[in-house]
Protein backbone atom coordinates (compact mmCIF):
# COMPACT_ATOMS: atom_id res chain seq x y z
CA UNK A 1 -13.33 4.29 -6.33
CA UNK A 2 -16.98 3.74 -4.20
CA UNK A 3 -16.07 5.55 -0.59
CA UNK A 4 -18.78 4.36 2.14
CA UNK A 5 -19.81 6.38 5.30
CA UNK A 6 -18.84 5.34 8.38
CA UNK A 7 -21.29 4.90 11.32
CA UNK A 8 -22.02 8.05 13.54
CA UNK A 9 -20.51 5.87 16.40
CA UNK A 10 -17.40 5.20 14.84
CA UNK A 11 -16.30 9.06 14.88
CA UNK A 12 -16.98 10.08 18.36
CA UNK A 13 -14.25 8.84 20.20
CA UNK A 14 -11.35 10.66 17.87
CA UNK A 15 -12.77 14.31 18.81
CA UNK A 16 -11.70 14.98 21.73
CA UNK A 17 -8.10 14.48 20.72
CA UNK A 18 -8.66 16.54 17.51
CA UNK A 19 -9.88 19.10 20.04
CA UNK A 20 -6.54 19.45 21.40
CA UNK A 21 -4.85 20.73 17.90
CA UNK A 22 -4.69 24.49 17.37
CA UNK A 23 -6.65 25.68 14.38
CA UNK A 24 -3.56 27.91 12.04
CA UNK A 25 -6.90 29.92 10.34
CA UNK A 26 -8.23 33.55 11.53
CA UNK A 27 -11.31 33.21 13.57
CA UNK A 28 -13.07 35.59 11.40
CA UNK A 29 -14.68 33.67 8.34
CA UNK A 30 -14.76 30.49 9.30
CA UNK A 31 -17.95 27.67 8.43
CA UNK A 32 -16.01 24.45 9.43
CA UNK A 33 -14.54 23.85 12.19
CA UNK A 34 -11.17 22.22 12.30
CA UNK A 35 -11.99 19.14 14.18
CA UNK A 36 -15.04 18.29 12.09
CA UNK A 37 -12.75 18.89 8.84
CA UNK A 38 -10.30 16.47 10.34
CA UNK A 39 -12.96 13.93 11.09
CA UNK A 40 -14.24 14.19 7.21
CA UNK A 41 -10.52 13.33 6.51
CA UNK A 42 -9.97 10.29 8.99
CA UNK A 43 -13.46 8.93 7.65
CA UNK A 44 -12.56 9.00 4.51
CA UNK A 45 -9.04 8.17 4.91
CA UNK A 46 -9.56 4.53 6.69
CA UNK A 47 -12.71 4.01 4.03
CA UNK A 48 -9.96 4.24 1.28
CA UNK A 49 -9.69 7.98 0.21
CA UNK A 50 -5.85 8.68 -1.22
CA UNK A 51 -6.04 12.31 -2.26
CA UNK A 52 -7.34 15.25 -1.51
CA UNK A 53 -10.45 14.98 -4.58
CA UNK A 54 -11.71 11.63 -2.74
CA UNK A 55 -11.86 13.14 0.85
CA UNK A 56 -14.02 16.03 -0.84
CA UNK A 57 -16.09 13.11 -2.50
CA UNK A 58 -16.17 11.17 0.99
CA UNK A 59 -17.70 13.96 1.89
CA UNK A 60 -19.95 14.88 -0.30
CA UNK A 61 -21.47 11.24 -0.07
CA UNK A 62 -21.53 11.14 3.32
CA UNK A 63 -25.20 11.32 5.06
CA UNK A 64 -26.97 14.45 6.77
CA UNK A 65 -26.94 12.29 10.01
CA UNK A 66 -23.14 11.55 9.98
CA UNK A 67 -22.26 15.01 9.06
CA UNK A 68 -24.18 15.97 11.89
CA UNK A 69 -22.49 13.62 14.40
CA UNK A 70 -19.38 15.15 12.35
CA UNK A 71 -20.38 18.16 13.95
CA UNK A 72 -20.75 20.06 10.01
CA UNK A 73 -23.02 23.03 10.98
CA UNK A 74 -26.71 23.07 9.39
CA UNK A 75 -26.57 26.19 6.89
CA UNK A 76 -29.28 29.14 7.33
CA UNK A 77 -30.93 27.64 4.49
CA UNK A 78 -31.49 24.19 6.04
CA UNK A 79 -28.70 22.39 4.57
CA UNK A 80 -25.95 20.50 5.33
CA UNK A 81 -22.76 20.34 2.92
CA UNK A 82 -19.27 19.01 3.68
CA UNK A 83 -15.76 20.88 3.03
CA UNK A 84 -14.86 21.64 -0.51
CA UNK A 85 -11.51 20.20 -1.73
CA UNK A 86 -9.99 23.74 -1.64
CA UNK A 87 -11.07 24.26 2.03
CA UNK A 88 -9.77 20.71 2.55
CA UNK A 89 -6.06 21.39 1.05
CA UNK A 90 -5.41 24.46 2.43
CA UNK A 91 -6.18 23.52 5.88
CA UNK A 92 -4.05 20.24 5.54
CA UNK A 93 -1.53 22.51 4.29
CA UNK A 94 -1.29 24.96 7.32
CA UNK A 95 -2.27 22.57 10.22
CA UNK A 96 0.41 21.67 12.63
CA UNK A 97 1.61 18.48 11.16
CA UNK A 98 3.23 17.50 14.78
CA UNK A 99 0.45 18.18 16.71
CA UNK A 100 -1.98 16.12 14.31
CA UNK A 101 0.28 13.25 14.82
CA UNK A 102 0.77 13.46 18.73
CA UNK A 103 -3.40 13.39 18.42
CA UNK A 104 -3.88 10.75 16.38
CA UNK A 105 -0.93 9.14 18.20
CA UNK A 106 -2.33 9.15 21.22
CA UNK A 107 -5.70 7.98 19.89
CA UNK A 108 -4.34 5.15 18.28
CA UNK A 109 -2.12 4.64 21.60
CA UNK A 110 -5.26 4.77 24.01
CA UNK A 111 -7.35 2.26 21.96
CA UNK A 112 -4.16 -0.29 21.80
CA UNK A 113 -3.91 0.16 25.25
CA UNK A 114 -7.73 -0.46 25.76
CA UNK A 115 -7.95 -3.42 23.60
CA UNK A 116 -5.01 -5.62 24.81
CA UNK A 117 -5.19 -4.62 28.83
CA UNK A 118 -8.45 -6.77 29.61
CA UNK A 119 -7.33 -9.67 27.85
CA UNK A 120 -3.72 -9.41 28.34
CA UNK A 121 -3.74 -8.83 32.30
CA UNK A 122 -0.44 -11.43 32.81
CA UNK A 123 0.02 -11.93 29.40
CA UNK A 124 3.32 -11.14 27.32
CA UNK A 125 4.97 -7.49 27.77
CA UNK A 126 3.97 -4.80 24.29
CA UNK A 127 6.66 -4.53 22.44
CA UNK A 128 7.34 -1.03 20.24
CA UNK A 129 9.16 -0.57 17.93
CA UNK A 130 11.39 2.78 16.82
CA UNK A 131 12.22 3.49 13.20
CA UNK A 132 12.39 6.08 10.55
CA UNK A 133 11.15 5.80 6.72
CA UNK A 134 10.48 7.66 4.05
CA UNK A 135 7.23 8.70 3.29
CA UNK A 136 5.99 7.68 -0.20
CA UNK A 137 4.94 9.80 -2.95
CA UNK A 138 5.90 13.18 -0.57
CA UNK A 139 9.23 14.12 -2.92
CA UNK A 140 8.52 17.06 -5.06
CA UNK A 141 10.50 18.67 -7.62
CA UNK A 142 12.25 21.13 -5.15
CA UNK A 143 12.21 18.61 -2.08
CA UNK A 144 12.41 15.30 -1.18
CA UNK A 145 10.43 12.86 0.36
CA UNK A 146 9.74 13.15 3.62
CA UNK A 147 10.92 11.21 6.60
CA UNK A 148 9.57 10.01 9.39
CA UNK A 149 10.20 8.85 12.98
CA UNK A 150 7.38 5.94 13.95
CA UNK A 151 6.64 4.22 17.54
CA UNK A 152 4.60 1.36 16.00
CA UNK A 153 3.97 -1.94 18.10
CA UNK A 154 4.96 -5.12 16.76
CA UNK A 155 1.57 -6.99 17.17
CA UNK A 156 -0.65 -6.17 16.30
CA UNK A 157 0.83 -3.00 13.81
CA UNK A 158 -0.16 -0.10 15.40
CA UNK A 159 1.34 3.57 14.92
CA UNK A 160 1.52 4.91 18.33
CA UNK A 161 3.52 8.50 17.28
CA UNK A 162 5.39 9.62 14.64
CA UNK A 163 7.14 12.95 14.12
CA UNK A 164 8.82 14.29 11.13
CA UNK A 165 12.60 14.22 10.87
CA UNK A 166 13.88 17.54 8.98
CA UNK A 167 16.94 17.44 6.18
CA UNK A 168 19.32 19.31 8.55
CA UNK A 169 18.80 16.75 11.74
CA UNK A 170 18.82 13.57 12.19
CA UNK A 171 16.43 10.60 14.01
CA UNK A 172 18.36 10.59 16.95
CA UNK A 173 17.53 14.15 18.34
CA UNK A 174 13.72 12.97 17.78
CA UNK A 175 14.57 10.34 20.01
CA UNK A 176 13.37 11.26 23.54
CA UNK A 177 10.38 14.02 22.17
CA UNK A 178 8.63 11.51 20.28
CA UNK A 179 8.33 8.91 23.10
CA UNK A 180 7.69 11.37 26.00
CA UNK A 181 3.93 11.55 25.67
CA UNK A 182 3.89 7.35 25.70
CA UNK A 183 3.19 5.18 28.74
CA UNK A 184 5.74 2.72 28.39
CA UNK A 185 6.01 1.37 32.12
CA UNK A 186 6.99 -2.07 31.73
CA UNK A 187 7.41 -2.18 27.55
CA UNK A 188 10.12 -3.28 25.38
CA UNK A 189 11.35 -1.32 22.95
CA UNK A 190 13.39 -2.57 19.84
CA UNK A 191 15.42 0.03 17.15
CA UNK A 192 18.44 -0.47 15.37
CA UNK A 193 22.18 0.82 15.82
CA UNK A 194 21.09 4.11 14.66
CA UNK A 195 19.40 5.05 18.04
CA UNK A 196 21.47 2.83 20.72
CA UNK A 197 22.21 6.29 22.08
CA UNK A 198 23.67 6.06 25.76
CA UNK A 199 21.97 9.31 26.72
CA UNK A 200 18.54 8.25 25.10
CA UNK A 201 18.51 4.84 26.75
CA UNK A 202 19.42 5.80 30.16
CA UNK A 203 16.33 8.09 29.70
CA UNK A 204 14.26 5.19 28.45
CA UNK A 205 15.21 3.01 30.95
CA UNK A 206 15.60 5.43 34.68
CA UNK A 207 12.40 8.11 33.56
CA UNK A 208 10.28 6.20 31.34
CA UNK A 209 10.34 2.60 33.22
CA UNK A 210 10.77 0.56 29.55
CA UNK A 211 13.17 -2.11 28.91
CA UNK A 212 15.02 -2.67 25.46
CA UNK A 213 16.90 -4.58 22.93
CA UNK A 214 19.30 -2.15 21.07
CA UNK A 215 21.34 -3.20 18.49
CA UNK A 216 25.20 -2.86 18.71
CA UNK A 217 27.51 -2.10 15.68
CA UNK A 218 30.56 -0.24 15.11
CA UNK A 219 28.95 3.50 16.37
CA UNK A 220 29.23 2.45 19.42
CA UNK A 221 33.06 1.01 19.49
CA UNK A 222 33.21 0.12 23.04
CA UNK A 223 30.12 -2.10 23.80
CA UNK A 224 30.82 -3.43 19.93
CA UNK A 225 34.73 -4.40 20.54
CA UNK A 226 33.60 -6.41 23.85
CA UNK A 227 30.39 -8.25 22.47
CA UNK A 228 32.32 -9.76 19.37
CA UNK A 229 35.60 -10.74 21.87
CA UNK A 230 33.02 -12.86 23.87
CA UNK A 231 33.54 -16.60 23.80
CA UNK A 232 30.21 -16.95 21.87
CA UNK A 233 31.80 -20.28 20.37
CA UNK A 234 31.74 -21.93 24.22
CA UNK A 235 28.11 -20.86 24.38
CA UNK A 236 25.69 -23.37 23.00
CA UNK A 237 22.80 -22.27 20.74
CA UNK A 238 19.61 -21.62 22.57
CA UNK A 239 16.96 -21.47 20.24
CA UNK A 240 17.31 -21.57 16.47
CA UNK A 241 14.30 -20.78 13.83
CA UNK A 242 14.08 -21.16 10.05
CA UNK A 243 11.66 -19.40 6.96
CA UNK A 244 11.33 -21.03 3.70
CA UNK A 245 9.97 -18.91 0.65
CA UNK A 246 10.30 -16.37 -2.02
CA UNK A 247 13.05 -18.47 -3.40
CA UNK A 248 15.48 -18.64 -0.22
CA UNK A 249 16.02 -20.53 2.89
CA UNK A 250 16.80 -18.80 5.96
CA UNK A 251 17.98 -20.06 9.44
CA UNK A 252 18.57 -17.34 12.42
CA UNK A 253 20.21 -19.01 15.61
CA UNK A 254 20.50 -16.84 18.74
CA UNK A 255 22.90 -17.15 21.88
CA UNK A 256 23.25 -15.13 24.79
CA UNK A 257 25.77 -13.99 27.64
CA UNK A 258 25.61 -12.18 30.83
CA UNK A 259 28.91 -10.55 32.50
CA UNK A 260 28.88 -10.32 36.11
CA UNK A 261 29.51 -7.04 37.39
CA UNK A 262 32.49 -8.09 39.21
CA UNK A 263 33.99 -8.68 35.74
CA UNK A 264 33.22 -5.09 35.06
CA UNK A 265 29.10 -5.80 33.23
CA UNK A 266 28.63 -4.86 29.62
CA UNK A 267 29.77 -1.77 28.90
CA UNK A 268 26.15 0.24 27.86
CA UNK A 269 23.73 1.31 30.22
CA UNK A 270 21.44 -0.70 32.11
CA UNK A 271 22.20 -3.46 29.64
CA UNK A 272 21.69 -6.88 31.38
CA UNK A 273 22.45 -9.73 28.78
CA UNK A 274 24.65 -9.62 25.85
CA UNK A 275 22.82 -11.14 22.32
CA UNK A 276 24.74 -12.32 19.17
CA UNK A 277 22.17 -13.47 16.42
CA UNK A 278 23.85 -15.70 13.48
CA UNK A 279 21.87 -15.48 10.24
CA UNK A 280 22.17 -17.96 7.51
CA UNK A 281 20.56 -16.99 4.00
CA UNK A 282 20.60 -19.21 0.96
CA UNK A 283 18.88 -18.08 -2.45
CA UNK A 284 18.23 -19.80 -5.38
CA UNK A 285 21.47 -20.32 -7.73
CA UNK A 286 23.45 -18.05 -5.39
CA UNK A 287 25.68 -19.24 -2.44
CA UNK A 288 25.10 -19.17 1.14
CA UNK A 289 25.70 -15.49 2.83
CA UNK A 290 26.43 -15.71 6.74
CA UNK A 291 25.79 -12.66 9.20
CA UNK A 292 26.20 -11.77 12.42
CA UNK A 293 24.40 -8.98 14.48
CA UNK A 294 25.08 -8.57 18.19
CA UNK A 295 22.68 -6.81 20.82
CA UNK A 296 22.27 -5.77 24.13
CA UNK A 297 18.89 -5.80 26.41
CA UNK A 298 18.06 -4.44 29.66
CA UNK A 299 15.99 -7.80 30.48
CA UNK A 300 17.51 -10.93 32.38
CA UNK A 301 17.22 -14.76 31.94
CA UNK A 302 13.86 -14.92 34.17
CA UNK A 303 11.96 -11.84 32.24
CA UNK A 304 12.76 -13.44 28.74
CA UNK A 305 13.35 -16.37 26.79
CA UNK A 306 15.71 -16.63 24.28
CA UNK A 307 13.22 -17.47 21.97
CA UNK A 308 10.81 -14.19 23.20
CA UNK A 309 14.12 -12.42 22.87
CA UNK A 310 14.42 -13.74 19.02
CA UNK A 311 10.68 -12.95 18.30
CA UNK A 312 11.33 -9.24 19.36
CA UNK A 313 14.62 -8.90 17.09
CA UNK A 314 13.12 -10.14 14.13
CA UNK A 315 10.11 -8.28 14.60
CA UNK A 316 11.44 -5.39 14.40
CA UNK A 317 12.56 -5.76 10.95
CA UNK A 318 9.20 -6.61 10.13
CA UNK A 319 7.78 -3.92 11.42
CA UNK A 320 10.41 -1.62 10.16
CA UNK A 321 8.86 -2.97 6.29
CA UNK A 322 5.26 -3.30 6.79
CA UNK A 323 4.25 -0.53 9.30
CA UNK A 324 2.20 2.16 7.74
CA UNK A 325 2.10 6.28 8.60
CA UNK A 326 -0.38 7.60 10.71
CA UNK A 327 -3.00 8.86 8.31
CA UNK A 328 -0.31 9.67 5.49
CA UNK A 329 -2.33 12.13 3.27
CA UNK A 330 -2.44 13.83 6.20
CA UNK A 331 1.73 13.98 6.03
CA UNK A 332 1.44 14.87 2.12
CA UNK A 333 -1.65 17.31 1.32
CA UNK A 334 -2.17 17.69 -2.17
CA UNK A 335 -4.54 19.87 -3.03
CA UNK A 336 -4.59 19.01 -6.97
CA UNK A 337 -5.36 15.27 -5.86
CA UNK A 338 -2.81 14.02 -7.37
């Protein structure tokens, strides 16, 4: 694999948040310092690097002028080398893996916000999206993979935060600390039935000013019980959308409801209009499945269309399958390179 350099202006803006995480290593000893090994790695990283042996090469190819913008100190001698793969693995293996993604989080989150502001001044609201995966090729002979908890807005894909979920908890405890540092005054955040957690979104919604579409299943037996005894067959459809390819056809119609609070409101917090979403799928040789998913959000009529309200549902999903990990060989150090 050929890695290119990146420019000396392309690396100066991720520092100071690389300043911000604590360096594990003894003070005595070291050459390097931590944030200009971390900038070797995010170079090489986002110029294709996959394992620990190509962000040593990255390195290594790197010019004397970008390793000096790097900040890699000039050696005695009058030269100028980059990490070795060993000095690269072992501090990828003791760095705090939370604070390296609340850094590059907030990078990531800071240039989104930097980009789309200026041209989006009265344009359409961000939308983020909440949702744990597994990270690939992290399982080890004694462990599993790895799983993480990603903020990642729908469009474009961006990785705002992510956190690591342990074995003996669960996503929904990760909940509140991984969108605290965020700025989501005004935003609409999607996740699935997992996370419609009353306690989490009356936190979302009264401290952290967002709005959200949360999905409602059977966890949640109250809200559930009343959205699927609505009279959703009185209700015409309000906007309907259908995907041909990869050998099926597939139609989603959406409706929605509002109950007055007179009649007692939906039962979940803050939760303005009631959503059922009817889902038609027909493969190739196979017969026609039908599906129905119901959802609450804490927008009204005159903040959102149906169809906006459609767009943000079904995004989700496909952010939930495409959205990548926030530098992942920084999640998965292997020193061998392998």
């Amino acid at each position: 694999m050929k890695l290119g350099p990146l420019g000396p202006g392309q690396t100066a803006d991720l520092r100071p948040y690389f300043d911000a995480v604590p360096d594990p290593r003894s003070r005595r000893g070291r050459w390097y310092s931590l944030t200009a090994i971390l900038l070797v790695c995010a170079c090489a990283v986002v110029s294709g690097a996959r394992s620990i042996e190509e962000l040593a090469e990255w390195g290594a190819n790197a010019s004397s002028g970008l390793l000096t913008a790097i900040g890699i100190r000039c050696h005695p001698l009058r030269w100028r080398r980059a990490p070795s793969p060993a000095t690269i693995g072992r501090v990828l293996g003791a760095v705090n893996g939370d604070a390296l993604d609340r850094a590059v989080g907030a990078y990531l989150a800071d240039r989104h916000r930097g980009v789309a502001e200026p041209a989006n001044t009265s344009g359409p609201r961000r939308v983020i999206a909440v949702d744990g995966k597994a990270l690939k090729g992290s399982a080890r002979l004694d462990a599993p993979r790895r799983h993480l908890l990603s903020a990642v807005t729908h469009r474009p894909v961006v990785t705002l935060a992510q956190a690591e979920v342990g074995t003996k908890t669960n996503e929904t405890t990760h909940f509140k600390p991984l969108l605290a540092p965020l700025d989501l005054t005004g935003d609409l955040v999607t996740f699935d039935a997992l996370h419609s957690v009353k306690a989490n979104i009356t936190w979302l919604v009264e401290t952290k000013k967002a709005h959200y579409i949360a999905v409602i299943k059977t966890n949640q037996p109250t809200a559930y019980h009343q959205l699927a005894g609505l009279p959703w067959r009185d209700i015409r459809v309000q906007h309907t959308a259908s995907v041909t390819g990869h050998g099926r056809r597939e139609s989603r119609s959406i409706k929605t409801c509002s109950i007055p609070d007179e009649l007692g409101g939906i039962a979940f917090p803050h939760a303005v209009l009631a959503i059922r979403v009817h889902r038609r799928r027909k493969e190739t040789g196979r017969r026609e499945s039908r599906e129905s998913v119901y959802a609450v959000t804490s927008l009204d009529a005159h903040q959102a269309t149906p169809a906006d309200l459609a767009t943000a549902i079904r995004g989700h999903r496909g952010v939930a399958e495409r959205a990548p990990p926030i530098l992942g060989i920084f999640n998965n150090p292997d020193p061998q390179g392998t």
